[in-house]
C-alpha atoms as a PDB file:
ATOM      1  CA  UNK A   1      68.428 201.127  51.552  1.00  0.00           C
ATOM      2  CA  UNK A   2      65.057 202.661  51.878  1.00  0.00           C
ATOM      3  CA  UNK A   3      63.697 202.354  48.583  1.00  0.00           C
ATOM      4  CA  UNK A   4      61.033 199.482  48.362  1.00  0.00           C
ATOM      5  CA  UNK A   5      62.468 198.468  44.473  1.00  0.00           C
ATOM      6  CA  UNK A   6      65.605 197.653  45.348  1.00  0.00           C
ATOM      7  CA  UNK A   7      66.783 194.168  46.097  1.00  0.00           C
ATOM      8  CA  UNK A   8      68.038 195.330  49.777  1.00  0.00           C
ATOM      9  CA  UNK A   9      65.546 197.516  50.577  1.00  0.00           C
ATOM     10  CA  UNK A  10      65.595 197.459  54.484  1.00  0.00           C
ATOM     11  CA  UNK A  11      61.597 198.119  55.710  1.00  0.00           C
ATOM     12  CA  UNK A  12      63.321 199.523  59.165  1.00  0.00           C
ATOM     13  CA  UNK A  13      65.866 201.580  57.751  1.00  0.00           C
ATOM     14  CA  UNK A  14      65.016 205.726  58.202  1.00  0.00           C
ATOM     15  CA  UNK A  15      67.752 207.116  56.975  1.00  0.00           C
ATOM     16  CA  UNK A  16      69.104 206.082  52.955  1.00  0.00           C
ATOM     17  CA  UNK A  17      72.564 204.885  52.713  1.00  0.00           C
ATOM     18  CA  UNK A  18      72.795 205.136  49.272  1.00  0.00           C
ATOM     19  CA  UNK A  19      74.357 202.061  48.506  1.00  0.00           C
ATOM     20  CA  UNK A  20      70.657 200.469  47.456  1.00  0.00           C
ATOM     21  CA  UNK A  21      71.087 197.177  44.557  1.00  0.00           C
ATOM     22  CA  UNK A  22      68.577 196.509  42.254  1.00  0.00           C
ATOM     23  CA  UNK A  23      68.378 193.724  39.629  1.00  0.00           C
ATOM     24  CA  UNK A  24      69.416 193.712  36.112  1.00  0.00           C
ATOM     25  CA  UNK A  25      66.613 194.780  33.305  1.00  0.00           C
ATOM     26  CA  UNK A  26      64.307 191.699  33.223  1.00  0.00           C
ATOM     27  CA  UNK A  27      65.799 190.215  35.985  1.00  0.00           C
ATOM     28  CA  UNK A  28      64.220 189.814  39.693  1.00  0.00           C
ATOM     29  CA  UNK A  29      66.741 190.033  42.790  1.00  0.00           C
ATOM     30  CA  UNK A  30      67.530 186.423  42.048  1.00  0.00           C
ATOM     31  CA  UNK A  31      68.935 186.604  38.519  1.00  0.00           C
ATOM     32  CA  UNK A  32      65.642 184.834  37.301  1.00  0.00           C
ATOM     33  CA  UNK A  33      63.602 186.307  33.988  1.00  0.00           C
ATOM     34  CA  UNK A  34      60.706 188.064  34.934  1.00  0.00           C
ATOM     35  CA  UNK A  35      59.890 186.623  31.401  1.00  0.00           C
ATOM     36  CA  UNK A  36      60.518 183.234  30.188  1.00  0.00           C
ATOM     37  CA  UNK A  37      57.976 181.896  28.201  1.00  0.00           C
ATOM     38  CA  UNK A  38      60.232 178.853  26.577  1.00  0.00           C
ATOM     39  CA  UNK A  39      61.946 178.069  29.499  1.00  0.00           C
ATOM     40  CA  UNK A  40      65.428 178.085  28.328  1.00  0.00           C
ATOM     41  CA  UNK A  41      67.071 180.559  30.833  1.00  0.00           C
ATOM     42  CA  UNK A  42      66.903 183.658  28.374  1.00  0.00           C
ATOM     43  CA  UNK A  43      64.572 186.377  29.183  1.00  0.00           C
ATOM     44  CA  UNK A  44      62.018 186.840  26.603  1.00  0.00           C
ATOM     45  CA  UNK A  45      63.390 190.245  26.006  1.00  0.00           C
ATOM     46  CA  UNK A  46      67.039 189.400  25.549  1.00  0.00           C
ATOM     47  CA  UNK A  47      65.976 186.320  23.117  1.00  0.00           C
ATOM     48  CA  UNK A  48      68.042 186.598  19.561  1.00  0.00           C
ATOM     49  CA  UNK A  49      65.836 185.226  16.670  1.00  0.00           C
ATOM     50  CA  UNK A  50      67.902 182.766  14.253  1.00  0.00           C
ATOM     51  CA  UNK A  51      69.403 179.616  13.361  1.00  0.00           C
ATOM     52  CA  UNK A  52      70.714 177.537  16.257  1.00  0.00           C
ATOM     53  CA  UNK A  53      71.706 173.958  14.577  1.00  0.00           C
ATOM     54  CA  UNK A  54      75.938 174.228  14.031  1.00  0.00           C
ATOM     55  CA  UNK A  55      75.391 171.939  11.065  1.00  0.00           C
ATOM     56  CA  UNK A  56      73.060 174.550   9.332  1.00  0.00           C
ATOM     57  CA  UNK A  57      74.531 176.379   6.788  1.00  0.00           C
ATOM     58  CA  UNK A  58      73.463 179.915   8.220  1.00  0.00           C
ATOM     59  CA  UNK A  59      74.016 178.622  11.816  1.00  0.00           C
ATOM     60  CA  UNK A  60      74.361 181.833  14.282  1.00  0.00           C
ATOM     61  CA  UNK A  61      76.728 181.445  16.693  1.00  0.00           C
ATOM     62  CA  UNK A  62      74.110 184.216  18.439  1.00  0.00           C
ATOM     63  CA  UNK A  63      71.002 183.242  17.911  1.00  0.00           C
ATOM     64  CA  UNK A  64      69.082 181.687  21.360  1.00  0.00           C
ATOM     65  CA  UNK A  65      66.137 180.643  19.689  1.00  0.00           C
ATOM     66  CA  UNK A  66      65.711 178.747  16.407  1.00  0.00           C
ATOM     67  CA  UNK A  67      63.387 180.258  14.374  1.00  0.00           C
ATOM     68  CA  UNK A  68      63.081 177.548  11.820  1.00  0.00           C
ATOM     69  CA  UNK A  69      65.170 179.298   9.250  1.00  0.00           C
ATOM     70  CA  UNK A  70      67.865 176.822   8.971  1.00  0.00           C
ATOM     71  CA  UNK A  71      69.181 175.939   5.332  1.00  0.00           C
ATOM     72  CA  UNK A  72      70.678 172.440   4.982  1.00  0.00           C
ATOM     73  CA  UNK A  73      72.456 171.386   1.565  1.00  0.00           C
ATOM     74  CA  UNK A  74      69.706 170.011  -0.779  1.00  0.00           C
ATOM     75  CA  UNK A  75      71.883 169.679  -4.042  1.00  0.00           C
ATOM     76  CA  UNK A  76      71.831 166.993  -5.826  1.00  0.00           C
ATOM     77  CA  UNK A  77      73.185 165.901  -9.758  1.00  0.00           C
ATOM     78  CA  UNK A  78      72.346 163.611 -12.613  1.00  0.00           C
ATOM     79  CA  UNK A  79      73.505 162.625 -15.711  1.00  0.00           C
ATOM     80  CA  UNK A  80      71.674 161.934 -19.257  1.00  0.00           C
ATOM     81  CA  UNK A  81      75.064 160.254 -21.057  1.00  0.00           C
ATOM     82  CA  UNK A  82      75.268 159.535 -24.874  1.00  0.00           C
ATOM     83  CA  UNK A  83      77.447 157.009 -25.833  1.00  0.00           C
ATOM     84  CA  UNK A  84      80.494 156.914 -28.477  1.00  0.00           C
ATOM     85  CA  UNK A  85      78.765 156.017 -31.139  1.00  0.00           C
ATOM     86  CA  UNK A  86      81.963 154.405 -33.284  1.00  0.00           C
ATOM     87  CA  UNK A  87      85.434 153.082 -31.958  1.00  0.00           C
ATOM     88  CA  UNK A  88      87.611 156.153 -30.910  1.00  0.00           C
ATOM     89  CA  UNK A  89      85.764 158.585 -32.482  1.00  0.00           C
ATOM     90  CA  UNK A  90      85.538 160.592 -28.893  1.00  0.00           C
ATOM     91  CA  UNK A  91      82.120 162.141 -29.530  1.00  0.00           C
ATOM     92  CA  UNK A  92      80.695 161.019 -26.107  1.00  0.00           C
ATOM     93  CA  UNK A  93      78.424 163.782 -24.262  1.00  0.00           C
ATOM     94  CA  UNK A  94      77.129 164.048 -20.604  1.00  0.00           C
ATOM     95  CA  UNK A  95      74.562 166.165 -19.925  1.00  0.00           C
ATOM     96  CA  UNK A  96      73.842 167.175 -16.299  1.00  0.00           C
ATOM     97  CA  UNK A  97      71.075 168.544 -14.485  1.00  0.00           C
ATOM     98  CA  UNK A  98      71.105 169.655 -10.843  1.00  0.00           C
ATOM     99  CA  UNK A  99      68.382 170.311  -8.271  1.00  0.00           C
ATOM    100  CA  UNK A 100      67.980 172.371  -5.002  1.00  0.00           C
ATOM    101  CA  UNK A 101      71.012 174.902  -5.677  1.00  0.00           C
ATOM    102  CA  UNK A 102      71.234 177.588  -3.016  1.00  0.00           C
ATOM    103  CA  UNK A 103      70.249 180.316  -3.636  1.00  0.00           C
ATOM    104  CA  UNK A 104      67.906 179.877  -6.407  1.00  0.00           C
ATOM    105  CA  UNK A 105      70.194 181.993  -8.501  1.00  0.00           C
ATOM    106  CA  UNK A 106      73.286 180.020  -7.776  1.00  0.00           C
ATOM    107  CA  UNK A 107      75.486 180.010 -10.298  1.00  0.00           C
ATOM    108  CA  UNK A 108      76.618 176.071 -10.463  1.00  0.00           C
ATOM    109  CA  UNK A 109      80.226 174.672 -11.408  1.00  0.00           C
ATOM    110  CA  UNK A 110      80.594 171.525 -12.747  1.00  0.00           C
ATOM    111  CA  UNK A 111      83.620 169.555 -12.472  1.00  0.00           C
ATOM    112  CA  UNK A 112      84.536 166.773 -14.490  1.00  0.00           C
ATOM    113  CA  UNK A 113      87.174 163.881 -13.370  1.00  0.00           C
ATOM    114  CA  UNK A 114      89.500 162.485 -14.202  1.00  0.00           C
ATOM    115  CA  UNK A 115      89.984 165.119 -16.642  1.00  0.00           C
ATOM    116  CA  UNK A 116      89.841 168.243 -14.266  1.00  0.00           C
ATOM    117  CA  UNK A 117      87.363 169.981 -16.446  1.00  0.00           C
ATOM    118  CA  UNK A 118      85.903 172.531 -14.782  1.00  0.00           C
ATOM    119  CA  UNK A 119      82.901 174.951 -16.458  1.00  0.00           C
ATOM    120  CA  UNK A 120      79.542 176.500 -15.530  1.00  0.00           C
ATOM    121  CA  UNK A 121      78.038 174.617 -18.922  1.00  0.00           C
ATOM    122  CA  UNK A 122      76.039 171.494 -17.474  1.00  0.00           C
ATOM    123  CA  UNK A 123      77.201 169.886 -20.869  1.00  0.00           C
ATOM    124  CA  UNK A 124      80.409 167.780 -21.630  1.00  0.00           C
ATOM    125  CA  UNK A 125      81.569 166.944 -25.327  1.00  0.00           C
ATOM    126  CA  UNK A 126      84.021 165.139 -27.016  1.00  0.00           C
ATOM    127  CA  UNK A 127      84.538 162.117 -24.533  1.00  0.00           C
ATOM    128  CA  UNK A 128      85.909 158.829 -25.327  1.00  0.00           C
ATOM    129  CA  UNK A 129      84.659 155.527 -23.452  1.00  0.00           C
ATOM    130  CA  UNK A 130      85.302 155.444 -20.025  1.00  0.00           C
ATOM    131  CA  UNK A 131      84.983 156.028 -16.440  1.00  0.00           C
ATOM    132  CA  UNK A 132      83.786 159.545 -14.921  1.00  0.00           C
ATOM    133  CA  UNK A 133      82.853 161.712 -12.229  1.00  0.00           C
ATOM    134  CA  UNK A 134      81.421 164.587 -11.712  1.00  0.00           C
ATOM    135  CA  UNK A 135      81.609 167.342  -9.225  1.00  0.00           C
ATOM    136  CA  UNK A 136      78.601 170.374  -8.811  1.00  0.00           C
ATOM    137  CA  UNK A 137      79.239 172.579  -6.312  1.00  0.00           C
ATOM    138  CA  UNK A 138      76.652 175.986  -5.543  1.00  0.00           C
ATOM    139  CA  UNK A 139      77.335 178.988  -4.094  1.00  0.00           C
ATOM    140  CA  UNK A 140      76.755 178.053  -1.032  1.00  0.00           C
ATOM    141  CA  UNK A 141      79.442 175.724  -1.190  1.00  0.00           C
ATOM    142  CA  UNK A 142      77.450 172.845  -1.540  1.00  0.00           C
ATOM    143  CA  UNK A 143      78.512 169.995  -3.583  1.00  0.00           C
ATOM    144  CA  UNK A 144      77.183 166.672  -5.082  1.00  0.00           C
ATOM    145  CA  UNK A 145      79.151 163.686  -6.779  1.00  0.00           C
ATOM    146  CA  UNK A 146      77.810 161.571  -9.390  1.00  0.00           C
ATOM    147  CA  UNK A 147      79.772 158.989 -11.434  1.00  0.00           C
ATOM    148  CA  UNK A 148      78.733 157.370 -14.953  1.00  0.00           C
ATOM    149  CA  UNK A 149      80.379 155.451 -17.864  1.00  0.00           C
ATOM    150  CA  UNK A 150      80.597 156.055 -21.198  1.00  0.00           C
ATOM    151  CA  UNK A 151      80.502 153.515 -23.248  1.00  0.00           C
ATOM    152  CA  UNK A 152      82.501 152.621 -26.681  1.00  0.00           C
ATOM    153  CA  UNK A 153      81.379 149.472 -28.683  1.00  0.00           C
ATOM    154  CA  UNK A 154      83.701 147.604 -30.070  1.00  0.00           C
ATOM    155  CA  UNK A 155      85.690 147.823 -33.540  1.00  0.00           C
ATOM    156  CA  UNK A 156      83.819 146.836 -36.164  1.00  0.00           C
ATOM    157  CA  UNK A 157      85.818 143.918 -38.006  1.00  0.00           C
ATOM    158  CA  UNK A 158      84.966 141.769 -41.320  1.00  0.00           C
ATOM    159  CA  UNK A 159      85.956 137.671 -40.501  1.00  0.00           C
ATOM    160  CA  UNK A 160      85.981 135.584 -43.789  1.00  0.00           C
ATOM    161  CA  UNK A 161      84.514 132.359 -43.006  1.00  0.00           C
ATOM    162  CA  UNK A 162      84.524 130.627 -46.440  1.00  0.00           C
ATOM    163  CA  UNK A 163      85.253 131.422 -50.573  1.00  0.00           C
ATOM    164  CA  UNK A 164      84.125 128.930 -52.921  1.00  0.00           C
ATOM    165  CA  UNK A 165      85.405 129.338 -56.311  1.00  0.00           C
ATOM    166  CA  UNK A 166      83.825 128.842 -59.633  1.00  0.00           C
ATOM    167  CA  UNK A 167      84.371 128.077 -63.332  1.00  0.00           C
ATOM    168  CA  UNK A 168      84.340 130.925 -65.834  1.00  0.00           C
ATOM    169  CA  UNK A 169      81.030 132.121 -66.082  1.00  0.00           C
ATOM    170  CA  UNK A 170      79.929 129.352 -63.998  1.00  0.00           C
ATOM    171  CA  UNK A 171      78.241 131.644 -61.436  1.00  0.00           C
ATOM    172  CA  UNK A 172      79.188 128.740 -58.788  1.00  0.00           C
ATOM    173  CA  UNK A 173      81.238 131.170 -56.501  1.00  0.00           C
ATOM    174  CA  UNK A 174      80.411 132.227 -52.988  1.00  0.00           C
ATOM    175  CA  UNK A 175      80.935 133.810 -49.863  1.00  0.00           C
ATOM    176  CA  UNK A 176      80.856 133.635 -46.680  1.00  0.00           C
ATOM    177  CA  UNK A 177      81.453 136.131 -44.037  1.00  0.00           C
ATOM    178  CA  UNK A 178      80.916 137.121 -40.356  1.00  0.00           C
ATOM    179  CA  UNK A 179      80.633 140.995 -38.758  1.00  0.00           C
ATOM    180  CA  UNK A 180      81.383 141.452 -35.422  1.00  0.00           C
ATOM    181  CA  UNK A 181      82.027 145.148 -33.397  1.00  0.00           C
ATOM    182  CA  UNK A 182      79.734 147.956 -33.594  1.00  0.00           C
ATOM    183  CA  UNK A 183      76.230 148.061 -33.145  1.00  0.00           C
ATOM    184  CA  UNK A 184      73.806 146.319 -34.616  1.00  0.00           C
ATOM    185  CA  UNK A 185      72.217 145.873 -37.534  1.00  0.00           C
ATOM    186  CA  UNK A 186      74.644 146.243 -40.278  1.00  0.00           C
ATOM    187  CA  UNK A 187      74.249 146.851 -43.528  1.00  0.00           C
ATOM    188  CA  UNK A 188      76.466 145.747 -46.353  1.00  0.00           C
ATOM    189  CA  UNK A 189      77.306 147.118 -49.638  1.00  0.00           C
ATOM    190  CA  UNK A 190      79.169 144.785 -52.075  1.00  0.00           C
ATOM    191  CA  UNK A 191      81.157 145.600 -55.348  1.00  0.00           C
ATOM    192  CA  UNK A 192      82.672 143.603 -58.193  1.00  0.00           C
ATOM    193  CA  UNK A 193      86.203 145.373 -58.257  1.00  0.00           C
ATOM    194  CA  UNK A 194      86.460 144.997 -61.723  1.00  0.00           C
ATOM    195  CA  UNK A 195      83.041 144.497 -62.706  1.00  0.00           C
ATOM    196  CA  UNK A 196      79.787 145.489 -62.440  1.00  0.00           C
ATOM    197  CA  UNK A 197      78.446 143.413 -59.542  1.00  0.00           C
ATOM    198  CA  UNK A 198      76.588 144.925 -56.470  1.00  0.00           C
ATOM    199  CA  UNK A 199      74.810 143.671 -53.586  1.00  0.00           C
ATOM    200  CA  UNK A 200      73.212 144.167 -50.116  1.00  0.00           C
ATOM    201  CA  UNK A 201      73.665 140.587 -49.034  1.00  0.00           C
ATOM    202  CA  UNK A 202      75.747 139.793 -45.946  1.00  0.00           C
ATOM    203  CA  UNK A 203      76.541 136.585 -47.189  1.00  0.00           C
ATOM    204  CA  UNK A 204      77.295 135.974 -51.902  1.00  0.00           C
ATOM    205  CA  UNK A 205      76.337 132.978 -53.957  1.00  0.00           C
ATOM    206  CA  UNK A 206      76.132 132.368 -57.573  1.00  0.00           C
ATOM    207  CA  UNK A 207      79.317 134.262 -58.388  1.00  0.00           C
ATOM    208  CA  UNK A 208      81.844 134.455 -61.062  1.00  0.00           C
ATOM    209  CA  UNK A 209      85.213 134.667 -60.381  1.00  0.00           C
ATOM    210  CA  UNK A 210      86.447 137.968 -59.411  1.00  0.00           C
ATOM    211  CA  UNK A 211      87.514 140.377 -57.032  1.00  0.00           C
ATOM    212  CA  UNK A 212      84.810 141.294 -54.416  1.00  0.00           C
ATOM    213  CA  UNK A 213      84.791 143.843 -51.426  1.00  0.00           C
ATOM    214  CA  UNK A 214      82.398 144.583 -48.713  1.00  0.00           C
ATOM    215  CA  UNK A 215      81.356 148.149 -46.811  1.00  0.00           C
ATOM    216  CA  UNK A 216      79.696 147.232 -43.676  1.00  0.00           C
ATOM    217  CA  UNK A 217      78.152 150.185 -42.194  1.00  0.00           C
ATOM    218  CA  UNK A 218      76.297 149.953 -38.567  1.00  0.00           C
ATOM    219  CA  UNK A 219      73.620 151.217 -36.962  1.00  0.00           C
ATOM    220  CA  UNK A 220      75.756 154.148 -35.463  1.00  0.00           C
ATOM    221  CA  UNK A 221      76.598 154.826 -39.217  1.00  0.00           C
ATOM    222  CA  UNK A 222      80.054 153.418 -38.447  1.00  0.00           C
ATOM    223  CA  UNK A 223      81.759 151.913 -41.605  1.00  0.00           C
ATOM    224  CA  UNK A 224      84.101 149.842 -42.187  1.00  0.00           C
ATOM    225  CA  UNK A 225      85.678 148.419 -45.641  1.00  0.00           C
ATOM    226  CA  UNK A 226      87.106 144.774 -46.026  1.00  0.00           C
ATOM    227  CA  UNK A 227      90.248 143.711 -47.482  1.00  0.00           C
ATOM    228  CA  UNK A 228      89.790 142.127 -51.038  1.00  0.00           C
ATOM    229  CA  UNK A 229      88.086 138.954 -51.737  1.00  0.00           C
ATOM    230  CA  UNK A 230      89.447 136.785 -54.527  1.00  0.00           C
ATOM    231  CA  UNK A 231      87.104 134.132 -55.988  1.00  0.00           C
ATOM    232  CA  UNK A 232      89.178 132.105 -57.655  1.00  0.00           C
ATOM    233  CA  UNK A 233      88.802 130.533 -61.247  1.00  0.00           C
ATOM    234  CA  UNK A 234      88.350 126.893 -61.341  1.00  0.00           C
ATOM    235  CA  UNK A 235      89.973 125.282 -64.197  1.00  0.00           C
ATOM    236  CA  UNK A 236      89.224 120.723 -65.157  1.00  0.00           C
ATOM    237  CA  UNK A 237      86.136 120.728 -63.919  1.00  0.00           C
ATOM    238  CA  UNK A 238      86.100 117.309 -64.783  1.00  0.00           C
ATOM    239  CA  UNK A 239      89.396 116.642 -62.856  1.00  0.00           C
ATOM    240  CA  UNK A 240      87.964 118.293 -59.920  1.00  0.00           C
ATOM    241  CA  UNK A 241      84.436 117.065 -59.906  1.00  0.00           C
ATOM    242  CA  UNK A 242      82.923 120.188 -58.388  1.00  0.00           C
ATOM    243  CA  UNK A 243      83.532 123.137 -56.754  1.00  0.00           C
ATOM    244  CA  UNK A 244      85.751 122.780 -53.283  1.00  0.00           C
ATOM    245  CA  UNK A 245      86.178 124.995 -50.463  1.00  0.00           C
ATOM    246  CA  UNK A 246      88.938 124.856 -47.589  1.00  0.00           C
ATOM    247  CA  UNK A 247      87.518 125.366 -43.794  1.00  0.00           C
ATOM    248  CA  UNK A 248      90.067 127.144 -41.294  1.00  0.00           C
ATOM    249  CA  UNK A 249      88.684 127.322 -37.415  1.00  0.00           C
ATOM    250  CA  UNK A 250      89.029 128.304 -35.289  1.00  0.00           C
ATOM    251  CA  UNK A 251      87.391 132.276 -36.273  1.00  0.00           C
ATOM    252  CA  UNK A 252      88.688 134.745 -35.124  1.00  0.00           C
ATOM    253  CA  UNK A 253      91.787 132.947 -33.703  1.00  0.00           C
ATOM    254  CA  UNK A 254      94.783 134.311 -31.707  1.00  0.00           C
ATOM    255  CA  UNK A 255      97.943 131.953 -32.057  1.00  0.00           C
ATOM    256  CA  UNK A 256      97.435 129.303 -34.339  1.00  0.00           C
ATOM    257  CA  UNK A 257      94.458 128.019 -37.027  1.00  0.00           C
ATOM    258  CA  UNK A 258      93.361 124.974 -37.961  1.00  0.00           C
ATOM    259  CA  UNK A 259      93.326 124.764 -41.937  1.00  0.00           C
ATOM    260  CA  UNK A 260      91.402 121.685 -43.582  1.00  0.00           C
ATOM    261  CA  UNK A 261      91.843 121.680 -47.565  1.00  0.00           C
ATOM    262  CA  UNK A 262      90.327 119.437 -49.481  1.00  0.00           C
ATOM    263  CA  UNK A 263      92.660 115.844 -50.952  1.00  0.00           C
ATOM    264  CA  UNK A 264      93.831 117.105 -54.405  1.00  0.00           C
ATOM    265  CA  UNK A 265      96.902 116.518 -56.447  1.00  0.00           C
ATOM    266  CA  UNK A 266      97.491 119.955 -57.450  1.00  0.00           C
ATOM    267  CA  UNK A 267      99.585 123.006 -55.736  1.00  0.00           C
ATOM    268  CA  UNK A 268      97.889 125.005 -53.333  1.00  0.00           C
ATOM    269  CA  UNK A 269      97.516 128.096 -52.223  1.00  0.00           C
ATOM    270  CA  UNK A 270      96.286 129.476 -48.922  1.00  0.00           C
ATOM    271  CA  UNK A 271      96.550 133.209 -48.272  1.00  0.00           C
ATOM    272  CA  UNK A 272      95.579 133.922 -44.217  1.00  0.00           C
ATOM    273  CA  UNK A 273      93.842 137.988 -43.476  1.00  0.00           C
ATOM    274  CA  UNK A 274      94.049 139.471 -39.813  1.00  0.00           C
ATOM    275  CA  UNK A 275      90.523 141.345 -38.669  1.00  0.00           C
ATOM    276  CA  UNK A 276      92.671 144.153 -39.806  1.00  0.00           C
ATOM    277  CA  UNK A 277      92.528 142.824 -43.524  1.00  0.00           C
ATOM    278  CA  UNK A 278      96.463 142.062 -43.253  1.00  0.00           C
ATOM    279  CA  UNK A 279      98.258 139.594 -45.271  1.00  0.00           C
END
């Protein structure tokens, strides 16, 4: 090979055998870059601009040299929740708001669980008290999981804790009674069932005998109405002395109630309401 570019040029050959080698484009003799300027084996001129981490969303299975353009999931969820504001009334909402969605645009699906609810509004109605998660997922296929409660207070219920009774037109009556459930504060709207009677009290006095019911509303605007409330007529005043009440603990009870009444010698009668206002 006489020509001085070639890799086996021969300085004493005079006659060209035509079988001269030379070296790949920007390669010397020795398969080395001519140009190498990061060192990593690829010649400067072959290098292939791109993303080179395999965890990278837009990772290029061709790219030799990272160009810092890699894209790594960034979405993230949360939840504003309000609560059920009454028992079972289902009105529960979750609202949810989600940052770093790829691309900007994204278009983001929210899935809610355990329901399998799945929507592009960030906003969930109607839910009763309970556990949840849920699921956002971009178009980019990234996806975030965040998990809240819901919360559901309890059923309001109206406990009678005592009824005194009183004389006709004594205005000696009372009573006594005990909210639990909801949220607090209540407010309470008596009646006189046959009468003309009102009040805002939680708790009566200086009543005549009569028929009496409670609304208790709470904060939440949740209402509930009690059973009726007999305050009994008290006949021989001078027999009994004064007015009397019996005491039954224990309030609320499950199984069995204690009931103290007072020593008389007269019949009587003790009538024994559930939370529910059952007989």
């Amino acid at each position: 090979c006489t020509d001085e570019e070639a890799c086996n040029f021969d300085p004493e050959a005079n006659v060209d055998n035509g079988e001269c080698v030379y070296a790949e484009p920007f390669y010397d003799c020795n398969d080395a870059c001519l140009n190498d300027a990061d060192g990593d084996g690829v010649c400067d001129e072959l290098e292939i601009l791109g993303c080179t981490d395999p965890t990278a969303l837009n990772f290029s299975d061709d790219a030799t040299d990272d160009d810092g353009s890699c894209l790594f999931c960034a979405l993230s969820a949360s939840v504003d929740v309000a609560h059920v504001s009454c028992a079972e009334a289902a009105d529960g909402t979750v609202s949810v708001s989600t940052t770093g969605a790829m691309p900007d645009s994204s278009e983001v699906v929210y899935t809610l669980l355990p329901l399998d609810i799945q929507q592009t509004d960030s906003v969930f109605t109607g839910l009763s008290g309970g556990l949840y998660d849920i699921v956002v997922a971009d178009e980019m296929g990234c996806a975030d999981t965040v998990s809240f409660e819901v919360s559901e207070p309890e059923p309001l219920v109206v406990l009678l804790d005592e009824v005194v009774g009183s004389p006709e037109n004594g205005a000696a009556g009372s009573i006594a009674i005990s909210v639990s459930g909801g949220t607090e504060p209540y407010a309470f709207a008596w009646i006189e069932l046959d009468g003309t009677f009102t009040s805002d009290e939680e708790d009566l006095a200086d009543l005549n005998p009569g028929t009496y019911q409670v609304e208790v509303t709470d904060a939440n605007g949740c209402s509930i109405q009690s059973f009726e409330i007999v305050v009994e007529t008290i006949v021989g005043v001078s027999e009994f002395g004064e007015a009397w009440s019996l005491h039954v603990y224990p309030n609320p009870a499950m199984d069995w109630v204690h009931v103290n009444l007072p020593v008389k010698n007269s019949p009587t009668t003790v009538e024994l309401f559930d939370g529910a206002g059952r007989l």
